[in-house]
C-alpha atoms as a PDB file:
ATOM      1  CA  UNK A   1     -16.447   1.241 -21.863  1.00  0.00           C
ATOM      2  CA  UNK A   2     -15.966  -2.544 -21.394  1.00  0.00           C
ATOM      3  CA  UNK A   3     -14.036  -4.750 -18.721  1.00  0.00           C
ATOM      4  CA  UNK A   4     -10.622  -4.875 -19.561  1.00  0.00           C
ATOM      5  CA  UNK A   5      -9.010  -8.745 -20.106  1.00  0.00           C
ATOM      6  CA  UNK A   6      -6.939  -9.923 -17.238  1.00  0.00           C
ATOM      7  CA  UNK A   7      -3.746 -11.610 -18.947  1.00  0.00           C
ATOM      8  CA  UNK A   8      -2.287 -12.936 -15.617  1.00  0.00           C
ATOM      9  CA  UNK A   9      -5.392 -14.583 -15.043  1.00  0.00           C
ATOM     10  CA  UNK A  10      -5.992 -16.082 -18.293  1.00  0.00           C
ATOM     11  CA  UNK A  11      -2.358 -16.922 -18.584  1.00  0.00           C
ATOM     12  CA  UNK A  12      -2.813 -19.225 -15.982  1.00  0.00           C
ATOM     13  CA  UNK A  13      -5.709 -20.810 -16.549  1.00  0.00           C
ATOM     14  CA  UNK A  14      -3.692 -21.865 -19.933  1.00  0.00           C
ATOM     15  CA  UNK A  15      -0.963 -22.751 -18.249  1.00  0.00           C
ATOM     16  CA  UNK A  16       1.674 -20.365 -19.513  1.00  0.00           C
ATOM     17  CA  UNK A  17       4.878 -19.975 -17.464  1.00  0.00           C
ATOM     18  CA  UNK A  18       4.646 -16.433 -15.722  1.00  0.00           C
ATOM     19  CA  UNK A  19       7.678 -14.282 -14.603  1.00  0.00           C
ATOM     20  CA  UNK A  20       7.341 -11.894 -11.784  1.00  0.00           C
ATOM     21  CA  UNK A  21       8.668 -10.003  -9.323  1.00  0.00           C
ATOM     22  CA  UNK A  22       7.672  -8.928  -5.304  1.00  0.00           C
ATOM     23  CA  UNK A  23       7.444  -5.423  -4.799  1.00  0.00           C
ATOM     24  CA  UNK A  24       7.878  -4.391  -1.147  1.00  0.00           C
ATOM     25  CA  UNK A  25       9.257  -0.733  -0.976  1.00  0.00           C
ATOM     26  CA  UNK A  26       5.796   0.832  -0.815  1.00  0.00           C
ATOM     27  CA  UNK A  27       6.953   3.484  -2.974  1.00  0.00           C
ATOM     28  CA  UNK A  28       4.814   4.357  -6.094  1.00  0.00           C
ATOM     29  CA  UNK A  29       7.715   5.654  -7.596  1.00  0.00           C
ATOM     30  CA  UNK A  30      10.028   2.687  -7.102  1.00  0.00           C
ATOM     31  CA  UNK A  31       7.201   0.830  -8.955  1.00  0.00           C
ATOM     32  CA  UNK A  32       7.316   3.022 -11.872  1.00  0.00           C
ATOM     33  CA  UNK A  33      10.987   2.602 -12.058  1.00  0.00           C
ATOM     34  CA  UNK A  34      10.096  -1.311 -12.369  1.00  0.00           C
ATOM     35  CA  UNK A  35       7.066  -1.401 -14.067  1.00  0.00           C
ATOM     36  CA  UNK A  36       8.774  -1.225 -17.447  1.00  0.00           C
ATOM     37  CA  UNK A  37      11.132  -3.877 -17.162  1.00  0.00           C
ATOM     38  CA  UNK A  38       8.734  -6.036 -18.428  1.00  0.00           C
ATOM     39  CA  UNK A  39       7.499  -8.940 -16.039  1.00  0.00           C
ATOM     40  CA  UNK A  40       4.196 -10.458 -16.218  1.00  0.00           C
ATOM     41  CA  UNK A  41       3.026  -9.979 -13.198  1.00  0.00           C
ATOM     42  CA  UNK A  42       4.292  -7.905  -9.645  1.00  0.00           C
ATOM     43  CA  UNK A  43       2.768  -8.387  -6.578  1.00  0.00           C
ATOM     44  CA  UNK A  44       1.899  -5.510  -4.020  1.00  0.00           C
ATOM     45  CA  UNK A  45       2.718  -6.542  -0.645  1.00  0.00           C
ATOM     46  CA  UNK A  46       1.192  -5.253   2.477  1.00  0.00           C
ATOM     47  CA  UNK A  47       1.555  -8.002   4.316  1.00  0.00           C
ATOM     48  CA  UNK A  48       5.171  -7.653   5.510  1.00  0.00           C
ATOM     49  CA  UNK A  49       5.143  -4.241   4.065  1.00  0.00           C
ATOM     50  CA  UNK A  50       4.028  -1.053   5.888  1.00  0.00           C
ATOM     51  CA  UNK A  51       1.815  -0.093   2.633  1.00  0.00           C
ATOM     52  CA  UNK A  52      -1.392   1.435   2.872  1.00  0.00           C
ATOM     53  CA  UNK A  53      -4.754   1.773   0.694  1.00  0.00           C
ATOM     54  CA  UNK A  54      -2.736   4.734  -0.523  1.00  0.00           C
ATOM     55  CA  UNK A  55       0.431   3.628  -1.563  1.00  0.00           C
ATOM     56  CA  UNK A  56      -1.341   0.827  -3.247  1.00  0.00           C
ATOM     57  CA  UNK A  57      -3.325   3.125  -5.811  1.00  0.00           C
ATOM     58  CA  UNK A  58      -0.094   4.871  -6.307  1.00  0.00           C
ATOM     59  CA  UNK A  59       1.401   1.554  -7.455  1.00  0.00           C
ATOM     60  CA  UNK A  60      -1.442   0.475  -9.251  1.00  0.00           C
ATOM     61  CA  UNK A  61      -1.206   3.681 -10.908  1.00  0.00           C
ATOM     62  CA  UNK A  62       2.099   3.205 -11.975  1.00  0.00           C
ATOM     63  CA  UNK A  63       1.635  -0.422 -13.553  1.00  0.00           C
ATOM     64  CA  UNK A  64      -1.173   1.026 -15.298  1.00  0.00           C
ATOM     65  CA  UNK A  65       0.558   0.997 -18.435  1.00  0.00           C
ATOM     66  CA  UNK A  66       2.962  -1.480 -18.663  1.00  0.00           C
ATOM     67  CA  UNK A  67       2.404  -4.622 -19.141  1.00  0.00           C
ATOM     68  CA  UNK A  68       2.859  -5.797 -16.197  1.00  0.00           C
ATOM     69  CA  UNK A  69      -0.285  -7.274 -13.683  1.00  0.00           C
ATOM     70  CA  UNK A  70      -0.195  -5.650 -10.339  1.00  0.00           C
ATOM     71  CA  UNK A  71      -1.476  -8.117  -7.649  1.00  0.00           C
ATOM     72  CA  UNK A  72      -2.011  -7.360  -4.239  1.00  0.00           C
ATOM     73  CA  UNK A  73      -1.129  -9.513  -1.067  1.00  0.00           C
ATOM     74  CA  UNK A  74      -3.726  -8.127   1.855  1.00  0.00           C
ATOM     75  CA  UNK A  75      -2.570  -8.274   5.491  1.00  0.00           C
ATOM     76  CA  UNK A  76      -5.223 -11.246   5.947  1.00  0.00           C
ATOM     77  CA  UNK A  77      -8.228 -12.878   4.996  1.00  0.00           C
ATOM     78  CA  UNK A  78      -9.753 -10.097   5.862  1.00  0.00           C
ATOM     79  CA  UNK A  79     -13.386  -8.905   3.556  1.00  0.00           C
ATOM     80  CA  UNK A  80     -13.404  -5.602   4.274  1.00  0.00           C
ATOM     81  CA  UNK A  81      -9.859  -5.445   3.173  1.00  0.00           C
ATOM     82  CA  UNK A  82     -10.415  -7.219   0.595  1.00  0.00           C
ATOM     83  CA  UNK A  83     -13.519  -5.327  -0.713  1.00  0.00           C
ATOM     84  CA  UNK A  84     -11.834  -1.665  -0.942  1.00  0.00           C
ATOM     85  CA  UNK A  85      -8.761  -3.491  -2.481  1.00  0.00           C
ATOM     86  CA  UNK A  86     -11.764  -4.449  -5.432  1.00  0.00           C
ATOM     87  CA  UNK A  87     -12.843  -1.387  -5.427  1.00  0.00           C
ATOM     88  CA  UNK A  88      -9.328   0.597  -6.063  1.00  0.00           C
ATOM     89  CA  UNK A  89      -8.789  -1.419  -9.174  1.00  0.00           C
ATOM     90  CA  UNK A  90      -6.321  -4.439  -7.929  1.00  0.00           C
ATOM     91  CA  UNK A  91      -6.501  -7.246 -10.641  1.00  0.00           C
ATOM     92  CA  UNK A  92      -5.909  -9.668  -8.319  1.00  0.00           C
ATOM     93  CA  UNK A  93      -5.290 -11.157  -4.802  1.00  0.00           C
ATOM     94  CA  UNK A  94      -2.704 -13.059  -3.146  1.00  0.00           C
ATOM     95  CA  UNK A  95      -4.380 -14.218   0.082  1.00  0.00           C
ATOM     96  CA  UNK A  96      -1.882 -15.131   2.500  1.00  0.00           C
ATOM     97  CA  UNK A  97      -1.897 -17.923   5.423  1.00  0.00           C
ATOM     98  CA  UNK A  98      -5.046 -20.236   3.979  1.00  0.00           C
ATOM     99  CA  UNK A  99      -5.134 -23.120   6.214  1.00  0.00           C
ATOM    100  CA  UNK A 100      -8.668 -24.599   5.416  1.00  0.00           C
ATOM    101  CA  UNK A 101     -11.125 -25.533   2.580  1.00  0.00           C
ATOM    102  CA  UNK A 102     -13.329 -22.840   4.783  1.00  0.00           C
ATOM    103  CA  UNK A 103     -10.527 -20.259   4.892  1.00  0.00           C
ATOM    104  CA  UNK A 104     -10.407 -20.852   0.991  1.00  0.00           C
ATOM    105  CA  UNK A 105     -14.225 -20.581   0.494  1.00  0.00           C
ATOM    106  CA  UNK A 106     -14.083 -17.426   2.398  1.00  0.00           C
ATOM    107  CA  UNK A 107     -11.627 -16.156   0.547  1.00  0.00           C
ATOM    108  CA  UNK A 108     -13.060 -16.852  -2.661  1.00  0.00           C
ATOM    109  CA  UNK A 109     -16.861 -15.221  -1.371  1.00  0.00           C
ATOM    110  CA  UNK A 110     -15.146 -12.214  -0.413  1.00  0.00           C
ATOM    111  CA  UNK A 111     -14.201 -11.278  -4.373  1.00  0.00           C
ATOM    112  CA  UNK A 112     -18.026 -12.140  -5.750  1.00  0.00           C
ATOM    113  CA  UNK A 113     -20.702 -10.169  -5.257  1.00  0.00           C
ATOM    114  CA  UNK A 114     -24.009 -12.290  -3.880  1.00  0.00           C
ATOM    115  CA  UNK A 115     -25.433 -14.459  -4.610  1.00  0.00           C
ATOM    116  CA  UNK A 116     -22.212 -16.323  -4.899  1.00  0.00           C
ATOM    117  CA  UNK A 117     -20.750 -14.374  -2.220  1.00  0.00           C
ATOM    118  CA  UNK A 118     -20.285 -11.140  -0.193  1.00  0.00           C
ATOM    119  CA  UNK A 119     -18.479  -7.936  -1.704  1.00  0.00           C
ATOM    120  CA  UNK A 120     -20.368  -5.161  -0.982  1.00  0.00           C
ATOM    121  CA  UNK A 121     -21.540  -3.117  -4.189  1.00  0.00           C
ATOM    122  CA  UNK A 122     -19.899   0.543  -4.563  1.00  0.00           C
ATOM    123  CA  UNK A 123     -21.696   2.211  -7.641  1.00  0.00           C
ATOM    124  CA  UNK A 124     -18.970   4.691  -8.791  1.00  0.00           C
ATOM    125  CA  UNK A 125     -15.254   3.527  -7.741  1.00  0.00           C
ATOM    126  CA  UNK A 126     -11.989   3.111  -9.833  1.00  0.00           C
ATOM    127  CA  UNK A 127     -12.431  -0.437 -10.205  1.00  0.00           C
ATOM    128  CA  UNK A 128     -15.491   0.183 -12.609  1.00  0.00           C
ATOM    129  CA  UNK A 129     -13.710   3.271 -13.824  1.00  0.00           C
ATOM    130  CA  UNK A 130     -16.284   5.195 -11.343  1.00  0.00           C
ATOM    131  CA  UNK A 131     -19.278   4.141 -13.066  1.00  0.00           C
ATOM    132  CA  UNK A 132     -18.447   4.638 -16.566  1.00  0.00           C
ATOM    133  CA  UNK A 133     -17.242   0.283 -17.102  1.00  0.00           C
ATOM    134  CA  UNK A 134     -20.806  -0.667 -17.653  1.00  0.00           C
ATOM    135  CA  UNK A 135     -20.103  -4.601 -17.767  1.00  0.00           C
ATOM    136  CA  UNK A 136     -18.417  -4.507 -14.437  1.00  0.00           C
ATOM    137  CA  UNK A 137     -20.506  -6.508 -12.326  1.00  0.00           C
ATOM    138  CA  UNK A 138     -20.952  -9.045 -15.069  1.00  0.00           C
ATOM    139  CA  UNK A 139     -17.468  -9.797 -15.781  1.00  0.00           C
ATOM    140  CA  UNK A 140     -14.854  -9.432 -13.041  1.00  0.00           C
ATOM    141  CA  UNK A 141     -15.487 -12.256 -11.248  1.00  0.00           C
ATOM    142  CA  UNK A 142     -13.875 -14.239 -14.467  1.00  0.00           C
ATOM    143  CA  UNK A 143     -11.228 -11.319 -14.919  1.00  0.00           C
ATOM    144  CA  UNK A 144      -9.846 -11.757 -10.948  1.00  0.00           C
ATOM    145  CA  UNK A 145      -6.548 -13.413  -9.925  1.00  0.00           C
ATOM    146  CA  UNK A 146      -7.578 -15.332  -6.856  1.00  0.00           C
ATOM    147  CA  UNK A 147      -4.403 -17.208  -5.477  1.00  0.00           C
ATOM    148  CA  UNK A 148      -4.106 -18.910  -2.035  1.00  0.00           C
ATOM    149  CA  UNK A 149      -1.163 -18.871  -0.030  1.00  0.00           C
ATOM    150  CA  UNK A 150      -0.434 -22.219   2.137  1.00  0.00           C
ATOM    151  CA  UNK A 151       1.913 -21.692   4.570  1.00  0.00           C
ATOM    152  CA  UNK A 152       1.937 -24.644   6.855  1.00  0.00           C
ATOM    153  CA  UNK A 153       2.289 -28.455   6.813  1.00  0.00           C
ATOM    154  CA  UNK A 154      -1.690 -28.599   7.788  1.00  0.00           C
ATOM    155  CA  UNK A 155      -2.509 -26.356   4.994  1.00  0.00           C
ATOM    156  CA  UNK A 156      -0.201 -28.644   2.716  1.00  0.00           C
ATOM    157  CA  UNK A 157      -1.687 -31.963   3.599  1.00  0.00           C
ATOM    158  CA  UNK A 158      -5.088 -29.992   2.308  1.00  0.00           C
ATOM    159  CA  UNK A 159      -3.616 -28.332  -0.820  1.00  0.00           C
ATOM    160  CA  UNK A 160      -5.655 -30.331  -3.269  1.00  0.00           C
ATOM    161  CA  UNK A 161      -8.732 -29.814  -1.404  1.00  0.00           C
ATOM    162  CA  UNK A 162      -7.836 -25.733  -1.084  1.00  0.00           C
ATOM    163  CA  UNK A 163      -7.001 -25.495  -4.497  1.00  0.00           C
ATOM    164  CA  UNK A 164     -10.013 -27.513  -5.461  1.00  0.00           C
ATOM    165  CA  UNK A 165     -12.421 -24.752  -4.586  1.00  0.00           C
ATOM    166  CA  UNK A 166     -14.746 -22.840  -7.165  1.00  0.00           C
ATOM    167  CA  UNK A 167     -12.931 -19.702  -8.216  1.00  0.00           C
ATOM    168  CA  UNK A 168      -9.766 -20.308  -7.595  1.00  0.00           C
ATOM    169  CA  UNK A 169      -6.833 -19.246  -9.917  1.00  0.00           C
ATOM    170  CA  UNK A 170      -3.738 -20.807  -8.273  1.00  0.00           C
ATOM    171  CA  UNK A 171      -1.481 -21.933  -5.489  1.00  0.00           C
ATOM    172  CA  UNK A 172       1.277 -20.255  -3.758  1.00  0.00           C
ATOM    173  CA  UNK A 173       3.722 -21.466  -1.490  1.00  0.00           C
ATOM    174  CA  UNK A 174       5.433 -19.540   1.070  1.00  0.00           C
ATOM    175  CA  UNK A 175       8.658 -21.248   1.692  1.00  0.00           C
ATOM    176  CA  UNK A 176      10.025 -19.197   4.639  1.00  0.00           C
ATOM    177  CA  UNK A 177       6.730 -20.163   6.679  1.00  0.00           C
ATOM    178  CA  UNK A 178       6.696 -23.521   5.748  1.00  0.00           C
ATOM    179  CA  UNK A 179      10.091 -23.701   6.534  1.00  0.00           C
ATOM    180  CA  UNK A 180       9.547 -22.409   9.832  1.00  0.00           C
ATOM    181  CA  UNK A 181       6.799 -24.540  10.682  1.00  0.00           C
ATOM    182  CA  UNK A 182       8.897 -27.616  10.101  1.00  0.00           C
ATOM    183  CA  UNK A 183      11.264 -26.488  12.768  1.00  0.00           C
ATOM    184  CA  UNK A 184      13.947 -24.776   9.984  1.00  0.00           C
ATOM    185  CA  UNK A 185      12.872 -21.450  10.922  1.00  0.00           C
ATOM    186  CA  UNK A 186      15.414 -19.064   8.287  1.00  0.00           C
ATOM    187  CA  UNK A 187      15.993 -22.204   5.890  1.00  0.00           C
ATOM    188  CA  UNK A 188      13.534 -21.282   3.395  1.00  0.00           C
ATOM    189  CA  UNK A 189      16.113 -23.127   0.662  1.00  0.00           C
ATOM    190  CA  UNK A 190      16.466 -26.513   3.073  1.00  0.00           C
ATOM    191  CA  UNK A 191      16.211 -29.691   0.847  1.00  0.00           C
ATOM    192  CA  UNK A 192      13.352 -31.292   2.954  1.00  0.00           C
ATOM    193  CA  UNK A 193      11.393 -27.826   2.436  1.00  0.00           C
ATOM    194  CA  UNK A 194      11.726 -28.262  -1.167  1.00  0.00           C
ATOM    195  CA  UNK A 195      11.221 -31.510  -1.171  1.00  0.00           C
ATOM    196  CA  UNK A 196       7.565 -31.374   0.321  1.00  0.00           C
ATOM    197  CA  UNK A 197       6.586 -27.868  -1.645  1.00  0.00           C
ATOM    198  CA  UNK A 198       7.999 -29.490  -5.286  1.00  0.00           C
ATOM    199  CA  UNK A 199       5.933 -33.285  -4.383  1.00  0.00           C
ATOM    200  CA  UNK A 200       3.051 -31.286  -3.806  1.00  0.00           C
ATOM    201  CA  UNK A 201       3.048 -28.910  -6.612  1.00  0.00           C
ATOM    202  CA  UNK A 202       3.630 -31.473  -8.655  1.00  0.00           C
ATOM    203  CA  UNK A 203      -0.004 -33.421  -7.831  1.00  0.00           C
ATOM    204  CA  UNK A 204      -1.462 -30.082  -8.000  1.00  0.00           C
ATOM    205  CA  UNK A 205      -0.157 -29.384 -11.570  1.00  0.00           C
ATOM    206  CA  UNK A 206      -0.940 -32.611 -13.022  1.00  0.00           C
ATOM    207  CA  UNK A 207      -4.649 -31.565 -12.324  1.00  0.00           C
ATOM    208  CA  UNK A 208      -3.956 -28.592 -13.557  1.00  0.00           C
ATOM    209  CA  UNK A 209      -4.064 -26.378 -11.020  1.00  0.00           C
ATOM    210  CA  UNK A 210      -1.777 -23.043 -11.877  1.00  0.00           C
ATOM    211  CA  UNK A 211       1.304 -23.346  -8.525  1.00  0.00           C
ATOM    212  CA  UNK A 212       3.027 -20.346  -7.611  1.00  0.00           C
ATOM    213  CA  UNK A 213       6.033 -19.072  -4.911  1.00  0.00           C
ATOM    214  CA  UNK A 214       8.551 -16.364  -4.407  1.00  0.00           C
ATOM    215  CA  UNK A 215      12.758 -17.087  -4.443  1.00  0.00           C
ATOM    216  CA  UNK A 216      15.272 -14.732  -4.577  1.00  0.00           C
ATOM    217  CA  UNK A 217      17.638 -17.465  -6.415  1.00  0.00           C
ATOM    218  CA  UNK A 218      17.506 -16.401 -10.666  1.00  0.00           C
ATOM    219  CA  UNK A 219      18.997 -19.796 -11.829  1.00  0.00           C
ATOM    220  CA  UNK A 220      16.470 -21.757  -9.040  1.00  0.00           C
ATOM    221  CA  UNK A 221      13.575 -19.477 -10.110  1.00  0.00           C
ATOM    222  CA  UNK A 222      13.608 -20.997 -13.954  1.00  0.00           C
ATOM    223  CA  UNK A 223      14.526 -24.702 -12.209  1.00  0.00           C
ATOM    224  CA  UNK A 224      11.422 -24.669 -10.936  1.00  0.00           C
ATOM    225  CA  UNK A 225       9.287 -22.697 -14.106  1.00  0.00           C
ATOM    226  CA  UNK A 226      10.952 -25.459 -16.270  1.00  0.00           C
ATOM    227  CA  UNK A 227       8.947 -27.548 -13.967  1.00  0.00           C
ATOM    228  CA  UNK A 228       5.926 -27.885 -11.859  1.00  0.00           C
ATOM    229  CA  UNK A 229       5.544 -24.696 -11.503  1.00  0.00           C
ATOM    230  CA  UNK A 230       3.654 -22.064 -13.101  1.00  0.00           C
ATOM    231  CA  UNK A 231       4.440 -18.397 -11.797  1.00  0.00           C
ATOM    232  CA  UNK A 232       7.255 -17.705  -9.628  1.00  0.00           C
ATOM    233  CA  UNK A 233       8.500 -14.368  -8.398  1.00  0.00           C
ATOM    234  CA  UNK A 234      12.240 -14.127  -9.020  1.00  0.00           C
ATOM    235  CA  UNK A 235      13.537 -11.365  -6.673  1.00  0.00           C
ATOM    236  CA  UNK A 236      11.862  -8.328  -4.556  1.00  0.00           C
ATOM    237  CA  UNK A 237      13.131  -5.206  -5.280  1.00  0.00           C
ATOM    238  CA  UNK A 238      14.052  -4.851  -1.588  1.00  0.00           C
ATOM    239  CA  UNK A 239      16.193  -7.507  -2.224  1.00  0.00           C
ATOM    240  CA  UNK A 240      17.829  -5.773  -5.686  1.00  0.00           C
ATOM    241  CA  UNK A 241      18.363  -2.819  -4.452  1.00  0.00           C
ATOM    242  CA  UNK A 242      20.250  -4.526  -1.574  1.00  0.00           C
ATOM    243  CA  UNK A 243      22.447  -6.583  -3.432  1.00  0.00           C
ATOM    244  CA  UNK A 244      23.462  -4.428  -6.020  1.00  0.00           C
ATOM    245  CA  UNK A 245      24.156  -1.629  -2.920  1.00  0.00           C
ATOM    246  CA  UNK A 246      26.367  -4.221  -1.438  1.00  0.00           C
ATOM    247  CA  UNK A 247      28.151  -5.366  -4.509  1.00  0.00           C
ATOM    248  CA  UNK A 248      28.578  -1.852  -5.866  1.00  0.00           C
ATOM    249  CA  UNK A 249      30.596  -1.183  -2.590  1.00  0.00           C
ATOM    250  CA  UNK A 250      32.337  -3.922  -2.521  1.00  0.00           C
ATOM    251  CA  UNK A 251      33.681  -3.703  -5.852  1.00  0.00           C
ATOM    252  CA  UNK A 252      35.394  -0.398  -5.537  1.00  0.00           C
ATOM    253  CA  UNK A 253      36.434  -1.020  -2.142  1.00  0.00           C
ATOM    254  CA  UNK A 254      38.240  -3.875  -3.609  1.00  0.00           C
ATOM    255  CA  UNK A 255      40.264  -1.855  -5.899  1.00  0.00           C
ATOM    256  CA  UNK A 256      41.331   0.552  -3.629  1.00  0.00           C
ATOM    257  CA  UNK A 257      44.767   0.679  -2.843  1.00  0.00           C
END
């Protein structure tokens, strides 16, 4: 059995615009009711979702045949995290809060096994297909998403430097923290927000380096796709389900007499 190809992770490495969508509800069966609507990629969060090692694999399990790529967002930086996240299966890692070339190297060591870094080495686990994916070791370094989250001004005055580090497959921007750190706490759409993310991620894609972020706004999402910007998640499904609660009540209530 051979090591499946990544398409998230090649897509970007091409450059190809990439559609996806944050999935927060921790609920493996929420994800198969999204899994087939056909987005490139989804991303797992258990950073500011209370998800577990075992909702995860249920989630995993459910993108499993689409064709969708299931990332995962750890709570940190964190390499014991990280290595059990490897070995369930995830595809790839959104590392949140990166505020250093340091941060990022550590980051990056955490995915490879040594010499080039520090994963520890599980023998049979469902990331090699317990045993039976005999090129495993061999190939998923060049298979894994690895995608930094900056978050700050600091981190942003360092993006090229972040992004610039071996093994890394992209940038993401978190616009409600950066937001906040610039004072606008809960103005994650400010102009002067945007203006600082969209300047920066567009020096970062004219070297070619893959930038990523997260809006809830459809028309805004393909604004900035059309742009500098390579993968963007469009909604989460907290977010859907949400709105279309709210709208569905508000539209009969509206008729009522």
């Amino acid at each position: 059995m051979e090591f499946p190809l990544n398409p998230f992770t090649r897509a970007l490495a091409a450059g190809q615009k990439q559609l996806g969508l944050w999935v927060s509800l921790s609920s493996p069966f929420v994800a198969e009711v999204t899994a087939p609507a056909g987005f490139d990629w989804a991303l797992i969060d258990m950073e500011h979702a209370p998800n577990d090692y075992f909702t995860v694999l249920g989630q995993l399990q459910a993108f499993a045949d689409s064709d969708t790529t299931a990332i995962v967002r750890p709570e940190w930086n964190d390499p014991v995290m990280v290595k059990r996240l490897l070995d369930l299966g995830v595809r790839g890692l959104l590392f949140p809060m990166i505020q250093s070339v340091e941060e990022a190297e550590q980051a990056v060591a955490s995915t490879r096994y040594p010499p080039r870094g520090f994963r520890g080495v599980s023998g049979a686990m469902r990331g090699n297909k317990f045993g039976r994916i005999k090129d495993y070791v061999a190939r998923v370094e060049e298979e894994l998403t690895v995608i930094l989250q900056i978050e700050t001004q600091a981190a942003i005055a360092q993006a090229e430097e972040i992004a610039a580090v071996d093994g890394v497959s992209g940038v993401f921007f978190g616009p409600a923290d950066i937001a906040a750190d610039m004072g606008k706490v809960g103005q994650s759409m400010d102009t002067e927000v945007w203006n600082l993310i969209r300047s920066t991620a567009r020096k970062l894609s004219a070297k070619g380096v893959a930038c990523g972020t997260l809006v809830l706004d459809a028309d805004f999402a393909a604004e900035l796709l059309n742009d500098e910007f390579t993968f963007v998640a469009c909604g989460t499904d907290a977010s859907l389900l949400a709105r279309a609660s709210d709208a569905l009540l508000a539209k009969v209530k509206n008729q009522l007499k």
